[in-house]
Every structure is written in C-alpha cells, then in structure tokens.
PDB file of N, CA and C in Angstrom:
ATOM      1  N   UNK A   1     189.282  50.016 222.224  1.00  0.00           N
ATOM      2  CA  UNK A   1     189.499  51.120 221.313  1.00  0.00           C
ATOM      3  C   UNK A   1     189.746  52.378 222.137  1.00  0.00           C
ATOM      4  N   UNK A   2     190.345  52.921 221.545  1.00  0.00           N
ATOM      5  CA  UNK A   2     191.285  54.326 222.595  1.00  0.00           C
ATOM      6  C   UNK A   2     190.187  55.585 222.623  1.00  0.00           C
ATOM      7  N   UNK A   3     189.118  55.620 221.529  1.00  0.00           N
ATOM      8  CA  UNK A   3     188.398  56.457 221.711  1.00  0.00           C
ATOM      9  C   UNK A   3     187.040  56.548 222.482  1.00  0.00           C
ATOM     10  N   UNK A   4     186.853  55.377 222.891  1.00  0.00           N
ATOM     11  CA  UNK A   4     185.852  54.363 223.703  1.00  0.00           C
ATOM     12  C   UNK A   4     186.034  54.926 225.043  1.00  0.00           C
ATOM     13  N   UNK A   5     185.527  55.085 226.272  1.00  0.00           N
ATOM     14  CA  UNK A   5     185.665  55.229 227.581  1.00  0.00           C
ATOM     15  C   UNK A   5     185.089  53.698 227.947  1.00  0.00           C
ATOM     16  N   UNK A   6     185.155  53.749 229.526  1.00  0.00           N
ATOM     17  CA  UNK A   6     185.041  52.412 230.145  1.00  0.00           C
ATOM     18  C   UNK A   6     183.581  51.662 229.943  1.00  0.00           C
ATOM     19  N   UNK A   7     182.824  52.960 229.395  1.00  0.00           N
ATOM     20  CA  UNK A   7     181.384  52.303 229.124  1.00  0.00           C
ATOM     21  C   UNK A   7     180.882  52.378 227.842  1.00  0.00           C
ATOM     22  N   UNK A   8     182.244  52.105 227.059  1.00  0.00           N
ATOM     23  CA  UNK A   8     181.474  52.201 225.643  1.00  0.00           C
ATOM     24  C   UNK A   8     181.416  53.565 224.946  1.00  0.00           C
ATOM     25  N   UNK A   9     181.641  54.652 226.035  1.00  0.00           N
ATOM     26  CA  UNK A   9     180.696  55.634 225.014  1.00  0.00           C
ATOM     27  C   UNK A   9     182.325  56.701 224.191  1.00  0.00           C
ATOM     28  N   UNK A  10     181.365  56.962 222.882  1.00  0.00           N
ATOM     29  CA  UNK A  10     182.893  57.316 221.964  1.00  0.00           C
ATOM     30  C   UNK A  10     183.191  58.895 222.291  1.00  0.00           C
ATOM     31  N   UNK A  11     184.431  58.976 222.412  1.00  0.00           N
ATOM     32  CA  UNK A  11     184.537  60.394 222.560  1.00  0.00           C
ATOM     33  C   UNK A  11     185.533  61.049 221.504  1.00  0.00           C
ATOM     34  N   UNK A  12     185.622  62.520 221.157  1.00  0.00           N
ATOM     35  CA  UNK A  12     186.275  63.014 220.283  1.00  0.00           C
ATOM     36  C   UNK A  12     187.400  62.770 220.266  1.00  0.00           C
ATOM     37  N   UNK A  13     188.636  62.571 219.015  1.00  0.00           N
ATOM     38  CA  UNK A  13     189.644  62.927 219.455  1.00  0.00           C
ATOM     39  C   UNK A  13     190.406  64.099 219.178  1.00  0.00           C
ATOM     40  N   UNK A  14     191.509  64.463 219.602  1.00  0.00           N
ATOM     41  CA  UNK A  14     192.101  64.911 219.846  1.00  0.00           C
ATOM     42  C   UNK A  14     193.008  65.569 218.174  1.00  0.00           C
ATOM     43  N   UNK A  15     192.918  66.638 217.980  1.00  0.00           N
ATOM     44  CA  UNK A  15     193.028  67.082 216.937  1.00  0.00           C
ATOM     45  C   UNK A  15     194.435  67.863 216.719  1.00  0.00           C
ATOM     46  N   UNK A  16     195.556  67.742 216.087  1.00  0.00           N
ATOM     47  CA  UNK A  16     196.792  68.485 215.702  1.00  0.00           C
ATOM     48  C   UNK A  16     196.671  69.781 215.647  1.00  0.00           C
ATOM     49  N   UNK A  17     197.010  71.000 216.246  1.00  0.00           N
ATOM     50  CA  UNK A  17     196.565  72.172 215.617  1.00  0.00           C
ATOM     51  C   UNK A  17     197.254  72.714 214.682  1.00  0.00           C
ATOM     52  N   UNK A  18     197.890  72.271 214.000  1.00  0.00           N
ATOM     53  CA  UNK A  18     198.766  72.463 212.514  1.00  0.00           C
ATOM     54  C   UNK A  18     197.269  71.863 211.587  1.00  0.00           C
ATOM     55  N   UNK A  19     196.515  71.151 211.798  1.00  0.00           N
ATOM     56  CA  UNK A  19     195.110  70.937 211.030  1.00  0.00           C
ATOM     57  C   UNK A  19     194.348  71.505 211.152  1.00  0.00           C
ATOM     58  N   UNK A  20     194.292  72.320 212.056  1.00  0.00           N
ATOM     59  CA  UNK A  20     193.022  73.548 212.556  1.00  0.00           C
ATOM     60  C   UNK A  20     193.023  74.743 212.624  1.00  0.00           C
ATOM     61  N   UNK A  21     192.497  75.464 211.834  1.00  0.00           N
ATOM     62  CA  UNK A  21     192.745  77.126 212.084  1.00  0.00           C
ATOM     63  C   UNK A  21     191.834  77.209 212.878  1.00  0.00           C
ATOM     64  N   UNK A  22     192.050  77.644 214.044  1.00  0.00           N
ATOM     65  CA  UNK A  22     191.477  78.172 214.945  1.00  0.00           C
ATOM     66  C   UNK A  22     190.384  79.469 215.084  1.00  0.00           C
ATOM     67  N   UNK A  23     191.453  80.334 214.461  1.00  0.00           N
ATOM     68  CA  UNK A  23     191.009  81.572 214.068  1.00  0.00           C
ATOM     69  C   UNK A  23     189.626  81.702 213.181  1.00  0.00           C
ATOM     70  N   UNK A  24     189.651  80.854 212.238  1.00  0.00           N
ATOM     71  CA  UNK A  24     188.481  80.819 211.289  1.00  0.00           C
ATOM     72  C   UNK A  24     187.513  79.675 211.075  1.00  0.00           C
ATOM     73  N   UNK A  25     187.514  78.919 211.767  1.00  0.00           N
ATOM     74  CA  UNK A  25     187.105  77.438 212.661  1.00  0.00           C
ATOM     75  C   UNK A  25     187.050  76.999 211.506  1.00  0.00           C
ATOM     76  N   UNK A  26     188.525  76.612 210.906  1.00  0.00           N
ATOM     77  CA  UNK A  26     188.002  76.149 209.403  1.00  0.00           C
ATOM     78  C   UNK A  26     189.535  74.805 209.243  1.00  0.00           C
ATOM     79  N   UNK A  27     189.513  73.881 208.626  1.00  0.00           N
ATOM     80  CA  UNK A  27     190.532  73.154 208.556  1.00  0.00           C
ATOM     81  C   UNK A  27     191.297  74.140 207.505  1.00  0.00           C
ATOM     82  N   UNK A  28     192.859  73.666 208.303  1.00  0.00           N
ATOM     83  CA  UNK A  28     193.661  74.565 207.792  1.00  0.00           C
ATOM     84  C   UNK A  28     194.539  74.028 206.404  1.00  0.00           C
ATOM     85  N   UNK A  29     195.360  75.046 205.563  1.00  0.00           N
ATOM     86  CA  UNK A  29     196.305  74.549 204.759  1.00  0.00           C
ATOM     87  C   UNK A  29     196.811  72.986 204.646  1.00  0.00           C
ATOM     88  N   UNK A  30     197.525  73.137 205.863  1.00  0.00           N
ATOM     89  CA  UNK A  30     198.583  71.622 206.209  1.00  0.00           C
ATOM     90  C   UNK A  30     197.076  70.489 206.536  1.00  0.00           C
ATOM     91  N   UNK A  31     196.161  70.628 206.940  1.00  0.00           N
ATOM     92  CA  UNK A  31     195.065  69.985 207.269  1.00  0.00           C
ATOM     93  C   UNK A  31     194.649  69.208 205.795  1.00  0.00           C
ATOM     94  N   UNK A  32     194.672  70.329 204.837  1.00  0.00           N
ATOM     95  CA  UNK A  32     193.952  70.035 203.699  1.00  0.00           C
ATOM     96  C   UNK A  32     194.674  69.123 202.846  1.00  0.00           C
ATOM     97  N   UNK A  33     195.991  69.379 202.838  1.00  0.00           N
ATOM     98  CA  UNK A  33     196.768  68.703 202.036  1.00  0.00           C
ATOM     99  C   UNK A  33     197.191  67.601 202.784  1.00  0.00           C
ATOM    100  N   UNK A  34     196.824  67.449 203.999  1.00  0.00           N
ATOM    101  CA  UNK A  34     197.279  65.696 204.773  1.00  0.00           C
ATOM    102  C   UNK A  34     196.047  64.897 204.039  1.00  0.00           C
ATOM    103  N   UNK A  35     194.845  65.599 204.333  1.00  0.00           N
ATOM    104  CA  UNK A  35     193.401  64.889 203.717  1.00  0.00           C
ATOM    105  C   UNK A  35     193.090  64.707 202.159  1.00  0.00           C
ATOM    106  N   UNK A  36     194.137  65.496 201.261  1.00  0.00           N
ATOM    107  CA  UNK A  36     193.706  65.488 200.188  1.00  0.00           C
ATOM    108  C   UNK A  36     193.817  63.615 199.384  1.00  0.00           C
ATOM    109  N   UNK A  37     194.745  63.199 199.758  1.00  0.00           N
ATOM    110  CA  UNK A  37     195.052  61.591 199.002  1.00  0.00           C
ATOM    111  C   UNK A  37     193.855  60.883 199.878  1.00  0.00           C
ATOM    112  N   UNK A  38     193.437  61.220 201.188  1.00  0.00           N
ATOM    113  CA  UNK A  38     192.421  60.002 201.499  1.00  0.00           C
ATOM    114  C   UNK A  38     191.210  60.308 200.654  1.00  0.00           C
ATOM    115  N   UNK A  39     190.873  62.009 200.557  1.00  0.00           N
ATOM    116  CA  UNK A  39     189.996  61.858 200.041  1.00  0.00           C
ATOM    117  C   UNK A  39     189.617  61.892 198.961  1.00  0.00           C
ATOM    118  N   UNK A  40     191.031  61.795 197.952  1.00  0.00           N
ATOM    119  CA  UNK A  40     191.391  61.179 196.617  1.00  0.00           C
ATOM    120  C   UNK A  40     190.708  59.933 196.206  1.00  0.00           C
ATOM    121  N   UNK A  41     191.141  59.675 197.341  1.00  0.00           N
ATOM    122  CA  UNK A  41     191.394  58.072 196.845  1.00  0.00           C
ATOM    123  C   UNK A  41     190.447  57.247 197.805  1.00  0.00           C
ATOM    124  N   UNK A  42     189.286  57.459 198.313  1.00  0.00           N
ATOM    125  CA  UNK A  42     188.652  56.485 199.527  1.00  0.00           C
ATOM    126  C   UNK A  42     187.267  56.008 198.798  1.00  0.00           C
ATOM    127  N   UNK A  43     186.983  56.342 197.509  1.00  0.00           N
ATOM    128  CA  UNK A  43     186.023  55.445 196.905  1.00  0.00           C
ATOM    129  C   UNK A  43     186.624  55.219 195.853  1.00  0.00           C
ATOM    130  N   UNK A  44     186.825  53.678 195.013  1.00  0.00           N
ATOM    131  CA  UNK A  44     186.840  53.602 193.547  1.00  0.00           C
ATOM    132  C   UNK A  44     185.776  53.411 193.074  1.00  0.00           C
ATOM    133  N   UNK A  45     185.478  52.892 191.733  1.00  0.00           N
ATOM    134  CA  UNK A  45     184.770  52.401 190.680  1.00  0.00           C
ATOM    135  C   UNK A  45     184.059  51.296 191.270  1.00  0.00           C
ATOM    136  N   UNK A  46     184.650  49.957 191.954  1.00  0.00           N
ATOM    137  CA  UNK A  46     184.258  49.101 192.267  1.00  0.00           C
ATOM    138  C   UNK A  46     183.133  49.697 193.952  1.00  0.00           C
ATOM    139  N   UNK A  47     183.743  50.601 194.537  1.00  0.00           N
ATOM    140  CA  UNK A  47     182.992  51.155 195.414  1.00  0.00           C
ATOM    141  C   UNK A  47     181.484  51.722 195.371  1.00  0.00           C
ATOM    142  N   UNK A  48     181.987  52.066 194.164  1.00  0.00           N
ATOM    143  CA  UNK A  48     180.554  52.827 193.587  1.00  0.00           C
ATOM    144  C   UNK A  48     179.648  52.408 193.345  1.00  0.00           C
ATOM    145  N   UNK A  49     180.008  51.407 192.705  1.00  0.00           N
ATOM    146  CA  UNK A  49     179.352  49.913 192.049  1.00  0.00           C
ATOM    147  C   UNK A  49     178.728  49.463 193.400  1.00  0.00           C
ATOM    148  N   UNK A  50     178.909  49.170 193.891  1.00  0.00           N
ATOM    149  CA  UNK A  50     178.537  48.306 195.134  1.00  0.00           C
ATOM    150  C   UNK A  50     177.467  49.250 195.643  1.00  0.00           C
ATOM    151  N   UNK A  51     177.530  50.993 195.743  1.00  0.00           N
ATOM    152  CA  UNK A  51     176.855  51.713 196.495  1.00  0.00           C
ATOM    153  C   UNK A  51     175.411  51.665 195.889  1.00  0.00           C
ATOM    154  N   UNK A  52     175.807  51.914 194.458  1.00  0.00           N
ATOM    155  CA  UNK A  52     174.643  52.109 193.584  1.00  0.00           C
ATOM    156  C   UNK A  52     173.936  50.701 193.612  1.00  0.00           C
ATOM    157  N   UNK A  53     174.481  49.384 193.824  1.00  0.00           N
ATOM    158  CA  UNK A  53     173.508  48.487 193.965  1.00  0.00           C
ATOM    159  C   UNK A  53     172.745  47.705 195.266  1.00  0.00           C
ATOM    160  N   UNK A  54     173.434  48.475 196.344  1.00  0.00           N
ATOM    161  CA  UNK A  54     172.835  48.401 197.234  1.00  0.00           C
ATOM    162  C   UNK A  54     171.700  49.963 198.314  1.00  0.00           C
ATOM    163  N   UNK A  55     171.963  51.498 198.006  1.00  0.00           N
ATOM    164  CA  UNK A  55     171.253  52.112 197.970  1.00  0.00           C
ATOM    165  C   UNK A  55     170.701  52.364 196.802  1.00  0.00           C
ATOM    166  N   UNK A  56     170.334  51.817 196.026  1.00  0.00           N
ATOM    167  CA  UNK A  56     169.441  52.433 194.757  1.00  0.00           C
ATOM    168  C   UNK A  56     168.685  51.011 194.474  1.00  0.00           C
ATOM    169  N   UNK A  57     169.219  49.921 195.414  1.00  0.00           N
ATOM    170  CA  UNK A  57     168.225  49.194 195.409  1.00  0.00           C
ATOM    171  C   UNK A  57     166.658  49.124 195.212  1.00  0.00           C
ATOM    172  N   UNK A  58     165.563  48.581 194.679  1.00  0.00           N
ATOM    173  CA  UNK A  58     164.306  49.295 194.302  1.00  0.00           C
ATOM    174  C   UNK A  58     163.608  48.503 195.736  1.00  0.00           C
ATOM    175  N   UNK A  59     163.788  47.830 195.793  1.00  0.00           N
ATOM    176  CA  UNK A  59     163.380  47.092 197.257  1.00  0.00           C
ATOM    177  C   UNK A  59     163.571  48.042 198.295  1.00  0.00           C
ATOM    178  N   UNK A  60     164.532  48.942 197.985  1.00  0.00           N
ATOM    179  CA  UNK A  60     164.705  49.582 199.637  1.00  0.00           C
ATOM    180  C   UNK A  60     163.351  50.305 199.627  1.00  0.00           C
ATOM    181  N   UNK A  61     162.629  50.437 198.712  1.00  0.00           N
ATOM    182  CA  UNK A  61     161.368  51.507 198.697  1.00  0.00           C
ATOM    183  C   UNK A  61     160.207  50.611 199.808  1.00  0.00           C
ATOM    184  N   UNK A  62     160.289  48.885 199.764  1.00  0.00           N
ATOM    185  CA  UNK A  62     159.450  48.540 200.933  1.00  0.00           C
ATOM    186  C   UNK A  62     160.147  47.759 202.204  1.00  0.00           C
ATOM    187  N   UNK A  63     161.318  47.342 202.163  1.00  0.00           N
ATOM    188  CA  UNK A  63     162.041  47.222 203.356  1.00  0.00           C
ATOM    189  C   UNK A  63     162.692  48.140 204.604  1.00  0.00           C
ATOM    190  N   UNK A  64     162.514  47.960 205.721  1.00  0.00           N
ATOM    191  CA  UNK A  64     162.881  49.372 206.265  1.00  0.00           C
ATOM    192  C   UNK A  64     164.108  49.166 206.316  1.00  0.00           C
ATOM    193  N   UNK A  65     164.532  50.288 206.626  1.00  0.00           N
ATOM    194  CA  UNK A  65     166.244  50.613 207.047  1.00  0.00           C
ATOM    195  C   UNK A  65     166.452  50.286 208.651  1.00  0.00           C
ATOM    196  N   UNK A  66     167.780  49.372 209.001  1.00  0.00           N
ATOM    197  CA  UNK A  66     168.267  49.586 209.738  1.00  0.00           C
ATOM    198  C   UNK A  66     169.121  50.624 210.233  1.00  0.00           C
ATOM    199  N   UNK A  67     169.111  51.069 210.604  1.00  0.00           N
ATOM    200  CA  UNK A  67     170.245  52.392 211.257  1.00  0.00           C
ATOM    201  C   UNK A  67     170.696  52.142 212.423  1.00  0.00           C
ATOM    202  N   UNK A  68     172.261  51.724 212.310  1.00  0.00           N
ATOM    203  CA  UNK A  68     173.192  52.170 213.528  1.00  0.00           C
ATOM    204  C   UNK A  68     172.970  52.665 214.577  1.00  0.00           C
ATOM    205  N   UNK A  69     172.121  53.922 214.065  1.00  0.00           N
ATOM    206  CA  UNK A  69     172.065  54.729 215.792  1.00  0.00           C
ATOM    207  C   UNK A  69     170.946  54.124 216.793  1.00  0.00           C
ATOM    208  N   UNK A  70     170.056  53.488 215.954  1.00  0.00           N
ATOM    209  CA  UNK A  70     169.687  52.802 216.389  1.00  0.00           C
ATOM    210  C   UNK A  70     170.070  51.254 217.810  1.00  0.00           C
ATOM    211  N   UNK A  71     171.034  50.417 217.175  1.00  0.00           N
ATOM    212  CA  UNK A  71     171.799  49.971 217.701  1.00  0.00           C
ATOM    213  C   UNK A  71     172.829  50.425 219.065  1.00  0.00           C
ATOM    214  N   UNK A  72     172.916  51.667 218.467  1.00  0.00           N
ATOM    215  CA  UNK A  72     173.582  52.690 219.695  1.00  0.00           C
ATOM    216  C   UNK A  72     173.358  53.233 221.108  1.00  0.00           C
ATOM    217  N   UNK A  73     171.465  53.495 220.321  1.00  0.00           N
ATOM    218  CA  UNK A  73     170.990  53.924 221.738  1.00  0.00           C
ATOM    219  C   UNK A  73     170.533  52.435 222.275  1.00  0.00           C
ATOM    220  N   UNK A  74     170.515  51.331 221.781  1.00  0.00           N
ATOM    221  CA  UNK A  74     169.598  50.480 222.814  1.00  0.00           C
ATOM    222  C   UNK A  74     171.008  49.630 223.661  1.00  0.00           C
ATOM    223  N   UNK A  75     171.635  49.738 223.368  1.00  0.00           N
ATOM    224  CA  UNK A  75     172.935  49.758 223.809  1.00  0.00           C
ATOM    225  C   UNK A  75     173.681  50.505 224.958  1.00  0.00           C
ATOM    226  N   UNK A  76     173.131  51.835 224.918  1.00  0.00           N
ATOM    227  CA  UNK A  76     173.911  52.583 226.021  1.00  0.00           C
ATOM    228  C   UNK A  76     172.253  52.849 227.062  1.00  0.00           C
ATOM    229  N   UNK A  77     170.881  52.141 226.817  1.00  0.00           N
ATOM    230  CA  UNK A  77     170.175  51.523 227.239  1.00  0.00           C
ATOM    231  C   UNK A  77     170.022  50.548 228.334  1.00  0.00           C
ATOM    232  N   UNK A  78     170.838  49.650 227.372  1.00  0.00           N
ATOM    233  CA  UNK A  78     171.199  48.598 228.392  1.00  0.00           C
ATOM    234  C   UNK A  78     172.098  48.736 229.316  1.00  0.00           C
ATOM    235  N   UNK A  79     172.717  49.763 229.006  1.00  0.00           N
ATOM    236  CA  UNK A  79     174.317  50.020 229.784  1.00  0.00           C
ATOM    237  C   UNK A  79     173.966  50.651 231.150  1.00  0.00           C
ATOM    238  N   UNK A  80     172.383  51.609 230.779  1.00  0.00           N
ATOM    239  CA  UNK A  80     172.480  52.106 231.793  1.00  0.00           C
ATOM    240  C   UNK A  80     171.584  51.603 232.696  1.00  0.00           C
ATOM    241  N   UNK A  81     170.904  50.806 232.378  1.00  0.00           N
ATOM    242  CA  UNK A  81     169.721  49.602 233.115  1.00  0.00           C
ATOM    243  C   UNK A  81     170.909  48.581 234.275  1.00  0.00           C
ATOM    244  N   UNK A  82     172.170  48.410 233.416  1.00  0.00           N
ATOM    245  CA  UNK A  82     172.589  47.206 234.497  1.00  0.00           C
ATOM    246  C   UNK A  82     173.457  48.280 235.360  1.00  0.00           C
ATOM    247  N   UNK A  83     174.131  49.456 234.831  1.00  0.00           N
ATOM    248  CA  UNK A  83     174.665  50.291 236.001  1.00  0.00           C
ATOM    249  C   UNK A  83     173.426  50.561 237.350  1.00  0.00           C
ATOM    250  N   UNK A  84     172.497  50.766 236.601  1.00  0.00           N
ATOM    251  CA  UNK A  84     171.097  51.140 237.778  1.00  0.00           C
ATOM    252  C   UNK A  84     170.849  49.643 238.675  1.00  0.00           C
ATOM    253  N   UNK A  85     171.184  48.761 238.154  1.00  0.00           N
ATOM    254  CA  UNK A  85     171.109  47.468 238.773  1.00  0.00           C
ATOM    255  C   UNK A  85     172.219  46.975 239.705  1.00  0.00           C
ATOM    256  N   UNK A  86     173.005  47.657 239.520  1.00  0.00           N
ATOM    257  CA  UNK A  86     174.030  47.533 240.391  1.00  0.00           C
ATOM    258  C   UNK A  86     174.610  48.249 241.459  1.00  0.00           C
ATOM    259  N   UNK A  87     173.789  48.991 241.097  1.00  0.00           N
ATOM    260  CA  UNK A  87     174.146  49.915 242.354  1.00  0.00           C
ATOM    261  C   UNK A  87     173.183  50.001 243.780  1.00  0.00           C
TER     262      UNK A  87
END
C-alpha cells in the first residue's frame, strides 16, 4: 500500500491544494463539492441496519470491545522488538 512505509507505519497523504484553503485551514469550495456525493451517498438504509444491530447490541454492555488500535500498537511492538534483534 502506497501509504505504508517499509515498516508498516501509515503516513499522510498528500493533499490537492484546490481542496484546501490554506488561508483558513478549512476544506475549500472545490474540496466540498468533490466530497459532497461520497458523503451523500457512503451509508444506506441497509448500512444502518447493520450499525444499529451490531453497536446497539445489548450484549456489548458485557463483552469487551476490541479496538484496532489496539492491534496497531502490538504490531509496531513487534516491529520494533525484531528491528532491536537484528541489529
């Protein structure tokens, strides 16, 4: 993945400045109207459905949550245990 470096770790990308007002650190005009159909359109009905039955789950009240970032740090953990091992 292009936003990935050699060890995994994600870095920003690289942003159009026709999307960025600079001036007012604010997304710009042309920014807004490139984003407006995704963010039209990036949940339906059936999306919703799915959200509401899996966070509003009543179980989630005694199961814990996994979280990603979780996953993330034990990961760049390990990354840096075998760099230390190798050197």
């Amino acid at each position: 993945m292009a936003s990935r470096d050699q060890w995994g770790h994600i870095h920003a990308r690289t942003l159009h400045p026709l999307f960025y007002d600079e001036s007012s650190i604010r997304i710009s005009p042309t920014g807004a109207e490139y984003l407006r159909p995704i963010f039209t359109n990036v949940i339906g009905y059936d999306d919703v459905e799915q959200i509401r039955d899996t966070r509003l789950d009543y179980g989630n009240l005694f199961r814990r949550y996994h979280g990603v970032n979780t996953d993330i740090r034990k990961r760049g953990e390990y990354v840096d245990r075998e760099r230390e091992a190798s050197m």
